[in-house]
Protein backbone atom coordinates (compact mmCIF):
# COMPACT_ATOMS: atom_id res chain seq x y z
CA UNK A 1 -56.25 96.24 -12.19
CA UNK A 2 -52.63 95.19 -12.68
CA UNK A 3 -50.92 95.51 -15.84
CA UNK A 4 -47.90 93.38 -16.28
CA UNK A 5 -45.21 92.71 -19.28
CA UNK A 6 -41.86 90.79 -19.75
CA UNK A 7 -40.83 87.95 -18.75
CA UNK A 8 -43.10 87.28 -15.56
CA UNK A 9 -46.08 87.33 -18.86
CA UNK A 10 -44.71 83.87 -19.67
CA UNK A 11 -45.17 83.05 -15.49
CA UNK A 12 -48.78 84.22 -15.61
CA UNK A 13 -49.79 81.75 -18.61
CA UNK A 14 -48.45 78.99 -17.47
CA UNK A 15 -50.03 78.82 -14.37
CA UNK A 16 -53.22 79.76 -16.48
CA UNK A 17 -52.41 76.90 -18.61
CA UNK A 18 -52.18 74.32 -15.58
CA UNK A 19 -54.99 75.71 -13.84
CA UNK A 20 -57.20 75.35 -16.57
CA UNK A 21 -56.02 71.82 -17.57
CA UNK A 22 -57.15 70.68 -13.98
CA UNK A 23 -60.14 72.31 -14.80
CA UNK A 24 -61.57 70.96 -18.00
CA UNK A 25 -58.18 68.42 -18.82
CA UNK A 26 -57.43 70.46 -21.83
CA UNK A 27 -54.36 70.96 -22.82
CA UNK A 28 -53.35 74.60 -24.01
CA UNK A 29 -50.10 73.66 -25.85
CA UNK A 30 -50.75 76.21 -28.80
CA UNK A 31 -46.73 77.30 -29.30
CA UNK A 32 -48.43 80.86 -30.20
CA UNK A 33 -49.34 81.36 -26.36
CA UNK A 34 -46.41 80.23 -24.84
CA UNK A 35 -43.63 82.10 -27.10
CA UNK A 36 -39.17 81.62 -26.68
CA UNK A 37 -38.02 84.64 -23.84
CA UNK A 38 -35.12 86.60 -25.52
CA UNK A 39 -31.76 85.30 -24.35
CA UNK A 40 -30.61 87.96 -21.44
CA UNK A 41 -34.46 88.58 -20.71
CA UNK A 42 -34.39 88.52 -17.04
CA UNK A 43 -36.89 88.70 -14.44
CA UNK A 44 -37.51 91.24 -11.36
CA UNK A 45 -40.84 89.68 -10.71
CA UNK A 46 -41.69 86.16 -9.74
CA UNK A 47 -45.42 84.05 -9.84
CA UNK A 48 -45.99 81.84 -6.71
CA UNK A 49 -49.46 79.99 -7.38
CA UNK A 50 -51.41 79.42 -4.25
CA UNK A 51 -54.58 78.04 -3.98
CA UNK A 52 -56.58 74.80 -3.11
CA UNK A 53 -55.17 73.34 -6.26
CA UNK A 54 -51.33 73.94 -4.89
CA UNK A 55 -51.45 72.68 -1.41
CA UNK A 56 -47.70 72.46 -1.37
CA UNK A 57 -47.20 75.62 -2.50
CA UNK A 58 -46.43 77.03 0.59
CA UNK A 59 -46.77 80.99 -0.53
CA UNK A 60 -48.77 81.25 3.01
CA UNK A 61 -45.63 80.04 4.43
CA UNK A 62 -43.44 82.56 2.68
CA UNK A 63 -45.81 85.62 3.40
CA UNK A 64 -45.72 84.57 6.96
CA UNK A 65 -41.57 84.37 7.43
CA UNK A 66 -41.17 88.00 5.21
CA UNK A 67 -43.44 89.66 7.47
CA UNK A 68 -41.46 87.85 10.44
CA UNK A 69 -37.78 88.37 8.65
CA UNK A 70 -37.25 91.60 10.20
CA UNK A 71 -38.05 90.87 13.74
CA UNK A 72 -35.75 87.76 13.12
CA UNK A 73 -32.95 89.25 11.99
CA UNK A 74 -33.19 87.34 8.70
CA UNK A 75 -33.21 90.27 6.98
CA UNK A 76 -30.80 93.12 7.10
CA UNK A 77 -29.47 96.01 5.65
CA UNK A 78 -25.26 96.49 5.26
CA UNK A 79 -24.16 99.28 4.93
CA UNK A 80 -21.38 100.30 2.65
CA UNK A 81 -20.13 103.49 4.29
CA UNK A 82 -20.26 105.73 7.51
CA UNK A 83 -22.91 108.48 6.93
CA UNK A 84 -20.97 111.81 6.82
CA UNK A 85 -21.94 114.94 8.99
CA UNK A 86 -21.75 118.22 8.63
């Protein structure tokens, strides 16, 4: 089990939302579930949905190239300085 809080929350429910209005076409527009972020409230995690309702999704796709990046050189670290020796 995963527990998550912040910003991402807001993520989470909406895809909730849109799943289940595909499911039973019931909106879940209650303002009390879906409440105003703080201005400043940033995010350090994202929600990709994936699934058979989200064929264009592409999260597959993205898994795929991030466990590729490295070998491609896509990713890289820079390094500021020269490490010192004694």
């Amino acid at each position: 089990m995963v527990r998550v809080t912040g910003p991402v929350v807001l993520e989470l429910q909406t895809v909730f939302a849109a799943d289940w209005f595909m499911e039973t076409d019931q909106v879940l527009g209650a303002s009390a579930l879906f409440p105003q972020r703080a201005p400043g409230d940033g995010a350090v995690a994202q929600v990709l949905a994936s699934g058979p309702d989200y064929p264009e999704a592409g999260v597959g796709l993205l898994v795929t190239a991030l466990i590729h990046a490295p070998a491609n050189g896509w990713l890289s670290q820079h390094r500021t300085s020269s490490p010192t020796r004694p």
